[in-house]
N, C-alpha and C. Protein backbone atom coordinates (compact mmCIF):
# COMPACT_ATOMS: atom_id res chain seq x y z
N UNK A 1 4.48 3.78 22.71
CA UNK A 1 5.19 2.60 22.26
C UNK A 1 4.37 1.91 21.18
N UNK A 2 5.21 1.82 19.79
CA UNK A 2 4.45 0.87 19.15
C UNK A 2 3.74 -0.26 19.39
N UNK A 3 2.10 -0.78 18.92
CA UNK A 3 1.44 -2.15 19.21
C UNK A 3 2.31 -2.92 17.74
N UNK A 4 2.02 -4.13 18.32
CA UNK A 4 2.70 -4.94 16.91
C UNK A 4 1.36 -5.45 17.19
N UNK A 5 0.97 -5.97 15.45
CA UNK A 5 0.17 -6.66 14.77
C UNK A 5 -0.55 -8.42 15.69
N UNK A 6 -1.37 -8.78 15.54
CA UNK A 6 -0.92 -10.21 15.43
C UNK A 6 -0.45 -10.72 13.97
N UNK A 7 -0.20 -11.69 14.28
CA UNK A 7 0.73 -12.42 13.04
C UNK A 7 0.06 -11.52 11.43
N UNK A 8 1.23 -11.04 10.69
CA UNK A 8 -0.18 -10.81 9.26
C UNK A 8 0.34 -11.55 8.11
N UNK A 9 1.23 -12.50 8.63
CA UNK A 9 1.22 -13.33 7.73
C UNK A 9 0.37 -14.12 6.58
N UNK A 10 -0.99 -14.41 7.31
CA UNK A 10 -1.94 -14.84 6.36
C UNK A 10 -2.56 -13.59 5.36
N UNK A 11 -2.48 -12.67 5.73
CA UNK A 11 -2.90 -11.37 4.94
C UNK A 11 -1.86 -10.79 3.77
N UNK A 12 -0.54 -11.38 4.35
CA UNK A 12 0.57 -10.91 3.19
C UNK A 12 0.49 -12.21 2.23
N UNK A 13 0.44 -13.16 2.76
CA UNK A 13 0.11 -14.28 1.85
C UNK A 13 -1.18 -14.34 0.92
N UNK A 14 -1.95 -13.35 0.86
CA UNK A 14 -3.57 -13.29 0.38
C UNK A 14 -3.12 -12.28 -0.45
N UNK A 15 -2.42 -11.03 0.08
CA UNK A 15 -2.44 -10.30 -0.72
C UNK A 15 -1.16 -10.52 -1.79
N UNK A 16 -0.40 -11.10 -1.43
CA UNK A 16 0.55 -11.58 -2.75
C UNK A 16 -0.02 -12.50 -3.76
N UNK A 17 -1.21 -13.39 -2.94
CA UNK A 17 -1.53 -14.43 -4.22
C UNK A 17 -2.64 -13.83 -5.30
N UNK A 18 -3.31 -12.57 -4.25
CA UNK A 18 -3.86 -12.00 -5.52
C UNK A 18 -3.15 -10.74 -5.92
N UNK A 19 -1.86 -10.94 -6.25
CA UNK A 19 -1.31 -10.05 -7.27
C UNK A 19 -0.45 -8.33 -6.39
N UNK A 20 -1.18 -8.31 -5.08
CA UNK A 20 -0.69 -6.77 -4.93
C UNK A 20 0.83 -6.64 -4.65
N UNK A 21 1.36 -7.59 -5.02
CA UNK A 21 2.91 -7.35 -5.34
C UNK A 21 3.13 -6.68 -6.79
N UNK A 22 2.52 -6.77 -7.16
CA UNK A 22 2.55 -6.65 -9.00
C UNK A 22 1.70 -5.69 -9.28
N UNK A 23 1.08 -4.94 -8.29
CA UNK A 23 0.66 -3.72 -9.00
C UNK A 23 0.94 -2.59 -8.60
N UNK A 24 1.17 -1.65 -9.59
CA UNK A 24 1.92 -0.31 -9.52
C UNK A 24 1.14 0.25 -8.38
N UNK A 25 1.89 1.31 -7.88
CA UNK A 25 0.96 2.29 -7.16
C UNK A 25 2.25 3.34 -6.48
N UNK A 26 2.11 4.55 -6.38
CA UNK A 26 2.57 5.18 -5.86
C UNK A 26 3.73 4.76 -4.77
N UNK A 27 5.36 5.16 -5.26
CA UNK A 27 5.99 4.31 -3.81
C UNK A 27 6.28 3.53 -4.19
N UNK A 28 5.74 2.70 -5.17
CA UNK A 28 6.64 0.98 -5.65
C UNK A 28 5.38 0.25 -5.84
N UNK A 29 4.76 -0.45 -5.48
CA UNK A 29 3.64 -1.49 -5.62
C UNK A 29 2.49 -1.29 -4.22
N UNK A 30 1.53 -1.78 -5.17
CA UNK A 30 0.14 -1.52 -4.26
C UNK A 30 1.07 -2.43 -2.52
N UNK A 31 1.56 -3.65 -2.52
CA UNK A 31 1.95 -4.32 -1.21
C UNK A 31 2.96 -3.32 -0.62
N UNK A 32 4.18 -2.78 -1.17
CA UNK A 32 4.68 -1.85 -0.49
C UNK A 32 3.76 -0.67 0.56
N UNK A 33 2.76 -0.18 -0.59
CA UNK A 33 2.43 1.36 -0.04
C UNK A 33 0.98 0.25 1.31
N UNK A 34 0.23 -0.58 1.60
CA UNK A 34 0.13 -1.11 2.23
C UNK A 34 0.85 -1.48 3.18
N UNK A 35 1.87 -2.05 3.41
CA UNK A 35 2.77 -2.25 4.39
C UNK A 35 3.54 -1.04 5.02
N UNK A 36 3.82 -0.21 4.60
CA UNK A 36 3.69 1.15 4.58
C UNK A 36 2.89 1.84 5.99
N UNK A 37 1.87 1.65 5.03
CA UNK A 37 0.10 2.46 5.83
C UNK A 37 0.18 1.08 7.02
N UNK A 38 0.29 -0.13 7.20
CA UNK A 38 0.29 -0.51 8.70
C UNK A 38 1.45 -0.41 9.16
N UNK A 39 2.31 -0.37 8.93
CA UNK A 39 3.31 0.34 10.12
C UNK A 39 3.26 1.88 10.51
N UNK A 40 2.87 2.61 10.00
CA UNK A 40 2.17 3.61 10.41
C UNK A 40 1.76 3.96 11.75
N UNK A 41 0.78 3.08 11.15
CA UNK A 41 -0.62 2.42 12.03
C UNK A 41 0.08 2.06 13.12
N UNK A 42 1.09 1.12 13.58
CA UNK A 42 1.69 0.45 14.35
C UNK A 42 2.14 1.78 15.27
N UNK A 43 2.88 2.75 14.72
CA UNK A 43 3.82 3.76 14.80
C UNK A 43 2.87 5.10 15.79
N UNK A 44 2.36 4.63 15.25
CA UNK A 44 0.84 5.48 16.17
C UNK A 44 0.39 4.95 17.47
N UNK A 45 0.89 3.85 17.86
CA UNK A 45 0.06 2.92 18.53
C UNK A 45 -1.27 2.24 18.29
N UNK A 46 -1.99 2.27 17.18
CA UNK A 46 -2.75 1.81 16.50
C UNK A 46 -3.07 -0.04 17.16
N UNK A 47 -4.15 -0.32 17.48
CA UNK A 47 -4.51 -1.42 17.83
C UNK A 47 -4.51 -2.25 16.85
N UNK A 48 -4.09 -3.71 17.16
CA UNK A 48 -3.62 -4.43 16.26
C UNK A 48 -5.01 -4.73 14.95
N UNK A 49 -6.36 -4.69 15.26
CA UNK A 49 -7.36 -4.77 14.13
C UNK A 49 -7.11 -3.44 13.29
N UNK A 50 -6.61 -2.53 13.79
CA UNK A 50 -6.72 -1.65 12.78
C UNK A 50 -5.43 -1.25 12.32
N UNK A 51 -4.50 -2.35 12.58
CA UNK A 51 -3.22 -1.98 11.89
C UNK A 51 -3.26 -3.22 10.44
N UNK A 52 -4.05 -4.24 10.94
CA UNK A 52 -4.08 -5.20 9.88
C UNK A 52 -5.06 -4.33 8.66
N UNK A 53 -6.02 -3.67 9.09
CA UNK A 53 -6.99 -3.09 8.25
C UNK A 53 -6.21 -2.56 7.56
N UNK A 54 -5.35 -1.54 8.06
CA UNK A 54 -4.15 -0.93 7.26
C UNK A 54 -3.36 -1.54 6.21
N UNK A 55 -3.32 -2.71 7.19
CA UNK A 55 -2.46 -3.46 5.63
C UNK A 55 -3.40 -3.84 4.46
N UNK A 56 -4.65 -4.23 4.81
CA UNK A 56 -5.28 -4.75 3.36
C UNK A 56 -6.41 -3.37 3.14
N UNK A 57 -6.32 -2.14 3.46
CA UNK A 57 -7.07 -1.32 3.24
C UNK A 57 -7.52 -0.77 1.85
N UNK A 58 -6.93 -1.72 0.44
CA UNK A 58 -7.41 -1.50 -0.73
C UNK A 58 -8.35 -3.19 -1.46
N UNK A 59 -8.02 -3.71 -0.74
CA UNK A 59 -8.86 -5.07 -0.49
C UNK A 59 -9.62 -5.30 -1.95
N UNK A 60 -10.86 -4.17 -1.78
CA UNK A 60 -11.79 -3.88 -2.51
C UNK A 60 -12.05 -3.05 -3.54
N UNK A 61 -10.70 -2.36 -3.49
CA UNK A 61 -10.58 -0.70 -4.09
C UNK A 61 -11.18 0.18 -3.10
N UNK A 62 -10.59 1.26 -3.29
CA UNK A 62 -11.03 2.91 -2.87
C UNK A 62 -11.70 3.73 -3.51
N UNK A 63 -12.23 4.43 -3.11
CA UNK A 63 -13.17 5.58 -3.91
C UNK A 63 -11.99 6.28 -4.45
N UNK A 64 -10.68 6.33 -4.10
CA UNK A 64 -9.34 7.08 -4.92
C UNK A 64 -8.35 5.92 -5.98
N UNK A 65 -8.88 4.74 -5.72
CA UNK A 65 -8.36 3.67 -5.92
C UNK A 65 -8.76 2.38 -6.38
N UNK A 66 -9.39 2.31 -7.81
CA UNK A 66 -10.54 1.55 -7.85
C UNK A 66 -9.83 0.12 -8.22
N UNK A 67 -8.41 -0.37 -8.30
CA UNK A 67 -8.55 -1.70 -8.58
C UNK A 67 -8.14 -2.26 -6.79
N UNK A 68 -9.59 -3.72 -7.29
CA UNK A 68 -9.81 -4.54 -6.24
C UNK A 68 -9.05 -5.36 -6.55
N UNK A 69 -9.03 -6.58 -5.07
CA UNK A 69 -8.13 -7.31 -5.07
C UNK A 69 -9.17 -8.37 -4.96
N UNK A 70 -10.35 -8.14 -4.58
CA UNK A 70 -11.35 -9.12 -4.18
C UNK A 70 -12.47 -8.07 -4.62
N UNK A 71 -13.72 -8.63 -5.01
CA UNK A 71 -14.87 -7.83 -5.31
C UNK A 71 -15.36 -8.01 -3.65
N UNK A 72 -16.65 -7.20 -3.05
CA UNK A 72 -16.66 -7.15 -1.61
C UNK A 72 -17.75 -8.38 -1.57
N UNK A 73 -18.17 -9.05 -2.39
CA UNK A 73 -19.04 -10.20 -1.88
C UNK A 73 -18.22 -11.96 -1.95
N UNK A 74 -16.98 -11.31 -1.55
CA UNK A 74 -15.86 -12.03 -0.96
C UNK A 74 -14.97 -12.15 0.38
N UNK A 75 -16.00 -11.05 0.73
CA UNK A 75 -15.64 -10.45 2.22
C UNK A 75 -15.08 -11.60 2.92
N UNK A 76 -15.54 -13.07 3.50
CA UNK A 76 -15.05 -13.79 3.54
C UNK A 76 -13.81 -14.40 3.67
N UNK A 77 -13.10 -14.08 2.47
CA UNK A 77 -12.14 -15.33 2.16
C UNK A 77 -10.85 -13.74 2.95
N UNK A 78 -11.13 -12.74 2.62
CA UNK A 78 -10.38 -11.96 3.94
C UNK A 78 -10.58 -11.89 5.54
N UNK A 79 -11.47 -12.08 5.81
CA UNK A 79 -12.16 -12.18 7.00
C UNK A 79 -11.37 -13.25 7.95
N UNK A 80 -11.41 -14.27 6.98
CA UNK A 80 -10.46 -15.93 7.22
C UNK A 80 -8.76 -15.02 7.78
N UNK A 81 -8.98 -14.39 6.62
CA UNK A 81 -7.51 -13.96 6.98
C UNK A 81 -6.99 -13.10 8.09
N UNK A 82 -7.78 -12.17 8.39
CA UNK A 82 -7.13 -10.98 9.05
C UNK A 82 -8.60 -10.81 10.69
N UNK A 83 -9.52 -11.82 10.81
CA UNK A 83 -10.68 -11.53 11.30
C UNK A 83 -11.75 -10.40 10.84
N UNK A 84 -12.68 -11.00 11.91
CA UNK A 84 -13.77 -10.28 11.22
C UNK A 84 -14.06 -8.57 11.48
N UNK A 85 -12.95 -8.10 13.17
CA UNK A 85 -13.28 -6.61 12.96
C UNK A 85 -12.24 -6.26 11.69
N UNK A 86 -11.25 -6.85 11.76
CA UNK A 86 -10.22 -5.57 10.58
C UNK A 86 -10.88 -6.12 9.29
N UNK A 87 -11.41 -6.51 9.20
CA UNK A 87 -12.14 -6.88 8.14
C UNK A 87 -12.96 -5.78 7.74
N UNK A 88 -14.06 -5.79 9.03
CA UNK A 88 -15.24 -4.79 8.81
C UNK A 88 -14.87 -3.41 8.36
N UNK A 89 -13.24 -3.36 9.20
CA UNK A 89 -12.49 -2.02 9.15
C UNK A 89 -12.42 -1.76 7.62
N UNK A 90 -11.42 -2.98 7.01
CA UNK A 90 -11.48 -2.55 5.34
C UNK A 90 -12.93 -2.46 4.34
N UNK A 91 -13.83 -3.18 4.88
CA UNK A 91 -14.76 -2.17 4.12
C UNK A 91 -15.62 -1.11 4.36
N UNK A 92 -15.32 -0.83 5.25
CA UNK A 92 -15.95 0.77 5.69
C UNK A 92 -15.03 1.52 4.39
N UNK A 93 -13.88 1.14 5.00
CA UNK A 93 -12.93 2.19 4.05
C UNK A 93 -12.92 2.17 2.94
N UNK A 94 -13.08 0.92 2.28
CA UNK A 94 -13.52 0.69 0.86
C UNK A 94 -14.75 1.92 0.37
N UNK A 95 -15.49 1.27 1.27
CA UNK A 95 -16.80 1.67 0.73
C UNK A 95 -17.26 2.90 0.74
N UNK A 96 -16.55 4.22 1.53
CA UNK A 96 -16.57 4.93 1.42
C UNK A 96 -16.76 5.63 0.36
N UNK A 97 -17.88 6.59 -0.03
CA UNK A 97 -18.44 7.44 -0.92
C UNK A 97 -17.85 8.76 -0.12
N UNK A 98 -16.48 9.08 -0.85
CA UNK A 98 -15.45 10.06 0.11
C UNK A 98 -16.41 11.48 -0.01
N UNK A 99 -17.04 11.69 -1.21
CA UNK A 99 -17.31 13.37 -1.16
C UNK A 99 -18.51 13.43 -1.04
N UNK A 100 -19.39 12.58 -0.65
CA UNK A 100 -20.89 12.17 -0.05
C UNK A 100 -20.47 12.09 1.75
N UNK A 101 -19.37 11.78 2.06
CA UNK A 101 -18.68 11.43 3.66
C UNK A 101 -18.32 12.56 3.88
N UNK A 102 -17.09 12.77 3.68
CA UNK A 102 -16.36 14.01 3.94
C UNK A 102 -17.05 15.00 5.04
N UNK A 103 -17.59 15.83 4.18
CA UNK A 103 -18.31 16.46 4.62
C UNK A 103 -18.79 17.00 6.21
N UNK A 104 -19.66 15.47 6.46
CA UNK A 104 -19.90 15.33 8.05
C UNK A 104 -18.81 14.27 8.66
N UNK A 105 -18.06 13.78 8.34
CA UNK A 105 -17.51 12.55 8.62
C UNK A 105 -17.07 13.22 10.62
N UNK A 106 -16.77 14.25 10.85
CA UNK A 106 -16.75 14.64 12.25
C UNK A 106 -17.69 14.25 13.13
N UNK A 107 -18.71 14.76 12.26
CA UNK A 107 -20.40 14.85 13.81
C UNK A 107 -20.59 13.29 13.68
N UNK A 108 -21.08 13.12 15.46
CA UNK A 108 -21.69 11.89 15.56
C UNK A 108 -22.26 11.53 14.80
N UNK A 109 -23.34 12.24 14.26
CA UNK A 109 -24.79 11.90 13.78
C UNK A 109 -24.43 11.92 11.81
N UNK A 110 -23.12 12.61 11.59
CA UNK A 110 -22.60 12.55 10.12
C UNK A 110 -23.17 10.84 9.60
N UNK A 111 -23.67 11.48 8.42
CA UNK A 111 -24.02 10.16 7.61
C UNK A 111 -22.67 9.52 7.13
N UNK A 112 -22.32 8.00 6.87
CA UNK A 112 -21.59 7.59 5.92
C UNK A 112 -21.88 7.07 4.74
N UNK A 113 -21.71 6.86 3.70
CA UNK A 113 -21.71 6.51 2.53
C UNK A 113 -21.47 5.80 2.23
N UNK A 114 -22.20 4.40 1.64
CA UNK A 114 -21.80 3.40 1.23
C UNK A 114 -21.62 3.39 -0.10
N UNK A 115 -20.45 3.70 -0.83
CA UNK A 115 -20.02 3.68 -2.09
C UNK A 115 -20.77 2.23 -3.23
N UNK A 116 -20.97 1.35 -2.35
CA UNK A 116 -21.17 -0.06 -3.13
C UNK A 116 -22.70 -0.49 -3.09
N UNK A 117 -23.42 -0.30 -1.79
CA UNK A 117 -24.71 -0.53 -1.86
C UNK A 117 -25.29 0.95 -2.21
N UNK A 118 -24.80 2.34 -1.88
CA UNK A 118 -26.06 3.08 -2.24
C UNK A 118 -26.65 3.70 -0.92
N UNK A 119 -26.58 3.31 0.41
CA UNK A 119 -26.92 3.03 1.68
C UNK A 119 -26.09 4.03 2.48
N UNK A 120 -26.83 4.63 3.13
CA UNK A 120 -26.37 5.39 4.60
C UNK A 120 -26.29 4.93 5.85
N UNK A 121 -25.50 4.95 7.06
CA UNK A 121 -25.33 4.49 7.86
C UNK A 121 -24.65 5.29 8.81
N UNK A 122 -25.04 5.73 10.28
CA UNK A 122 -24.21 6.19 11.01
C UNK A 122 -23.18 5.43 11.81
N UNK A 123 -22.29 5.32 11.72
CA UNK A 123 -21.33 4.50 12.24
C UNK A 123 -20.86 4.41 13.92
N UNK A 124 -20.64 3.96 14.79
CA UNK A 124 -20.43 3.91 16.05
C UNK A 124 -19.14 4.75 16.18
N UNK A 125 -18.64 5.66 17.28
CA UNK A 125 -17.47 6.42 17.40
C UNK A 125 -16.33 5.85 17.20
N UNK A 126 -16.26 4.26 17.76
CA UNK A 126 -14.84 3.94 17.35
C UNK A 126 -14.57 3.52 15.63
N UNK A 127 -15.41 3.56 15.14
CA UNK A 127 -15.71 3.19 13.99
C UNK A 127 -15.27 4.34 13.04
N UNK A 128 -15.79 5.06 12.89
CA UNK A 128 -15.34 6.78 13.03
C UNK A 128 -13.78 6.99 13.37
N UNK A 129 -13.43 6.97 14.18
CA UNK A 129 -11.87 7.04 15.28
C UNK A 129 -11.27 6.43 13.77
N UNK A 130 -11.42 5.05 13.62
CA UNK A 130 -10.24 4.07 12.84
C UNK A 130 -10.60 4.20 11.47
N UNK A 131 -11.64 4.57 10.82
CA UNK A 131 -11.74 5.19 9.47
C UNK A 131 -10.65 6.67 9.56
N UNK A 132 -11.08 7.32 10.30
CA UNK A 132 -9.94 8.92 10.04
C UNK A 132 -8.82 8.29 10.61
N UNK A 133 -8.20 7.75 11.13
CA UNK A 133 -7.26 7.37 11.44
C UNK A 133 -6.57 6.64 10.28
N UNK A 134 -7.01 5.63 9.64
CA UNK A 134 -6.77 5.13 8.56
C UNK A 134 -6.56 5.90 7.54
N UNK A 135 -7.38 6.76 7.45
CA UNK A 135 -7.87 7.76 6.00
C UNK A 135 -6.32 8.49 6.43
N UNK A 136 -5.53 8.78 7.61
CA UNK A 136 -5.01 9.83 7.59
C UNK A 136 -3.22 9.11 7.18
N UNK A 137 -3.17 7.77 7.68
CA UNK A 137 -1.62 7.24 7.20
C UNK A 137 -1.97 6.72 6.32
N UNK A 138 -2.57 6.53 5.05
CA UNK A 138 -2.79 6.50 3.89
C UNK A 138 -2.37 7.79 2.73
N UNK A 139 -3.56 8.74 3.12
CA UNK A 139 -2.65 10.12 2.55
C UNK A 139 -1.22 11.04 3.12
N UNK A 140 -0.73 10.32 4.40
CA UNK A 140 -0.04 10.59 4.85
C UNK A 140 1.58 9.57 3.78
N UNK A 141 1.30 8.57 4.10
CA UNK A 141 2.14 7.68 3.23
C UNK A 141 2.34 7.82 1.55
N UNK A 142 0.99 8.85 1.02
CA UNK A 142 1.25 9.49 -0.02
C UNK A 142 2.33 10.63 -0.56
N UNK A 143 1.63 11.54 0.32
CA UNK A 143 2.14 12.78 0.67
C UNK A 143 3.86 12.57 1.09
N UNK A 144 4.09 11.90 1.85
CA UNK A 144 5.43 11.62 2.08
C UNK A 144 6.46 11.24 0.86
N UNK A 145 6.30 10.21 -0.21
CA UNK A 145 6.29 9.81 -0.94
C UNK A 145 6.74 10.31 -2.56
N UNK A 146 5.66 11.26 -2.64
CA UNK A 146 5.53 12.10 -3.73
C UNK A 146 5.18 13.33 -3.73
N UNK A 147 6.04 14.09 -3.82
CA UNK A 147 5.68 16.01 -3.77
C UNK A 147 4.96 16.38 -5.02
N UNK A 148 4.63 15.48 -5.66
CA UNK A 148 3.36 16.24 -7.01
C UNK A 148 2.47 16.05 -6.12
N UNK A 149 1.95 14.11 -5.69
CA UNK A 149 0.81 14.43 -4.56
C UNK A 149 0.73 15.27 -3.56
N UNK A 150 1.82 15.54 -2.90
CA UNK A 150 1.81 16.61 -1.74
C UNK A 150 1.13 18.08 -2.09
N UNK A 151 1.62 18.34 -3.16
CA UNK A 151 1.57 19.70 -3.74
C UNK A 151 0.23 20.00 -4.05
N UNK A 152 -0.55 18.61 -4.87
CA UNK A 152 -1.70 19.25 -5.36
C UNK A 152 -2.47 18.87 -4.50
N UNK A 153 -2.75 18.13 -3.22
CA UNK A 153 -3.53 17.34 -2.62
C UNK A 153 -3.35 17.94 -1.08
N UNK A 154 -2.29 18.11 -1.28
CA UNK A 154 -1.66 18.43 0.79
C UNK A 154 -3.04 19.27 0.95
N UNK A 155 -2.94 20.53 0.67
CA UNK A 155 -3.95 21.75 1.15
C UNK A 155 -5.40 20.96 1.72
N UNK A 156 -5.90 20.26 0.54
CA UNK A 156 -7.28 19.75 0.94
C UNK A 156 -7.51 18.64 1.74
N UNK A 157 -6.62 18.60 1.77
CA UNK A 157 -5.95 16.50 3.22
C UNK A 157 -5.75 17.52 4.66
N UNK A 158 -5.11 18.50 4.70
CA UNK A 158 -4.45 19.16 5.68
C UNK A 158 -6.10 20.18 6.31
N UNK A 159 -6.44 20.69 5.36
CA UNK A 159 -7.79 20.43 5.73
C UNK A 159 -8.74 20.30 5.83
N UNK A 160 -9.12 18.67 5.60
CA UNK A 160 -10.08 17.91 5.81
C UNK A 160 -9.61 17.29 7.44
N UNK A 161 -8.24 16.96 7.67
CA UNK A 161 -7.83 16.35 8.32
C UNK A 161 -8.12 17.51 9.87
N UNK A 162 -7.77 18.76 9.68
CA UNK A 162 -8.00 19.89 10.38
C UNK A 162 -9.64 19.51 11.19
N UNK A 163 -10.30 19.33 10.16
CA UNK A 163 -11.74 19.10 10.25
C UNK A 163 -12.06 18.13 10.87
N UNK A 164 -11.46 17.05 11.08
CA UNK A 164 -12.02 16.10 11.71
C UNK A 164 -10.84 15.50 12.80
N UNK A 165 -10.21 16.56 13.04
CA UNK A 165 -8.97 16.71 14.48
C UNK A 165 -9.31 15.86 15.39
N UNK A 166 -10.64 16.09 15.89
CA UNK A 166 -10.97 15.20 16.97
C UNK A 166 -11.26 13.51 16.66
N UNK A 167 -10.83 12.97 15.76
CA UNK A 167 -11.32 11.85 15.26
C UNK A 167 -9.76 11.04 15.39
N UNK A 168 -9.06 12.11 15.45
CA UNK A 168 -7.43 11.28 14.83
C UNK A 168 -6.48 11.40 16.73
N UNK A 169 -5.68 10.22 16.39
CA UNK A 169 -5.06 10.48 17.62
C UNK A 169 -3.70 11.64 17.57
N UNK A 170 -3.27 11.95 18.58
CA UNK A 170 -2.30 13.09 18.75
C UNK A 170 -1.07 12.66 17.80
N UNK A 171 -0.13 12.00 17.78
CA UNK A 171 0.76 10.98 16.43
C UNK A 171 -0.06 11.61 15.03
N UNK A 172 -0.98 10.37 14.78
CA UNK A 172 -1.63 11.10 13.76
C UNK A 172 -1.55 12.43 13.09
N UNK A 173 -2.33 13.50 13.82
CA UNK A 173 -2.42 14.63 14.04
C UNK A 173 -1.46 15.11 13.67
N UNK A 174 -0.37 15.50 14.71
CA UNK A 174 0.85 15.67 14.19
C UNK A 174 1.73 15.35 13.16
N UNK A 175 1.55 14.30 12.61
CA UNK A 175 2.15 14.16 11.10
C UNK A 175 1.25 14.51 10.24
N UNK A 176 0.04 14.67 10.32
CA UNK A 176 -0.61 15.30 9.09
C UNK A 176 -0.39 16.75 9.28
N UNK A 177 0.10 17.80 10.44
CA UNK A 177 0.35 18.99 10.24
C UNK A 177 2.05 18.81 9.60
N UNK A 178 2.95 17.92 10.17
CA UNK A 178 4.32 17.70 9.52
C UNK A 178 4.57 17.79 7.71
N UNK A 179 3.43 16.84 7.42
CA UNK A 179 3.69 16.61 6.01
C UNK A 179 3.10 17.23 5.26
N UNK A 180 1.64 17.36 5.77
CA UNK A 180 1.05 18.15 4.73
C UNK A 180 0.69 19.80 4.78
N UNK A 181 1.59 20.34 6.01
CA UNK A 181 2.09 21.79 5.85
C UNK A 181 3.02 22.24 5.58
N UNK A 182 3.74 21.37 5.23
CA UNK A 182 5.08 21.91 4.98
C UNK A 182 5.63 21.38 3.62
């Protein structure tokens, strides 16, 4: 059964005033393909911190996605908005140094990559769990979307995602073999 959110009103209100209504992105606008990726999230059963993460999961930019909405030493004035774990959630994901991560992003002991400081860090399992989880209705909400992305991207999403199976829940899982095998 789907979790619903708490309220994300203050987060749709943050992210409209800085602009992500108005910027392009795959799907219609950066706020669409966000709203998008947390219902997803929702759709999964996804706990409500990491369905809000979902919604502001370009916050900062992406290592696939570099315009920010906030530079990250603003962490803050989102934090206000959405608390402080889905917070922490969006900048893990931000900060991700994807092809420095990748890699180990499975093993406990896998380093992560801090795209912004430079810095390694092993991350705690649930921490881990809601990054691939995230990472996966994101390119999932791509892939759905657009069959150029599907086409040139599916293979290496399908598996990476293969790769780190044990990280994603069964939902998950299953739509990343749905979309991006077929």
């Amino acid at each position: 059964m789907p979790v619903s959110p708490p309220d994300p009103g203050p987060a749709v209100a943050l992210l409209r005033g800085l602009g992500a209504a108005d910027i392009a992105h795959p799907g219609g606008t950066l706020l669409a393909h966000l709203t998008r990726v947390q219902r997803q999230l929702a759709a999964w059963g996804a706990r409500p911190a990491l369905q809000l993460a979902g919604l502001c999961h370009a916050f900062y930019g992406t290592d696939g996605f570099p315009e920010a909405l906030l530079p990250p030493d603003r962490r803050g004035e989102l934090a206000a908005a959405v608390g402080a774990e889905a917070e922490a959630l969006v900048y893990l994901y931000a900060s991700c140094d994807r092809r420095a991560t990748y890699p180990t992003l499975a093993d406990d002991d896998g380093p992560f990559h801090d795209r912004f400081t430079g810095l390694s860090h092993i991350p705690e399992p649930q921490s881990r769990r809601d990054f691939a989880e995230l990472s996966a209705a994101n390119e999932i909400d791509l892939a759905r979307l657009d069959p150029v992305f599907r086409d040139q991207w599916g293979p290496e999403l399908l598996s990476l995602f293969t790769r780190i199976r044990p990280l994603l829940s069964q939902p998950a899982w299953s739509d990343c073999q749905e979309v991006l095998a077929g």
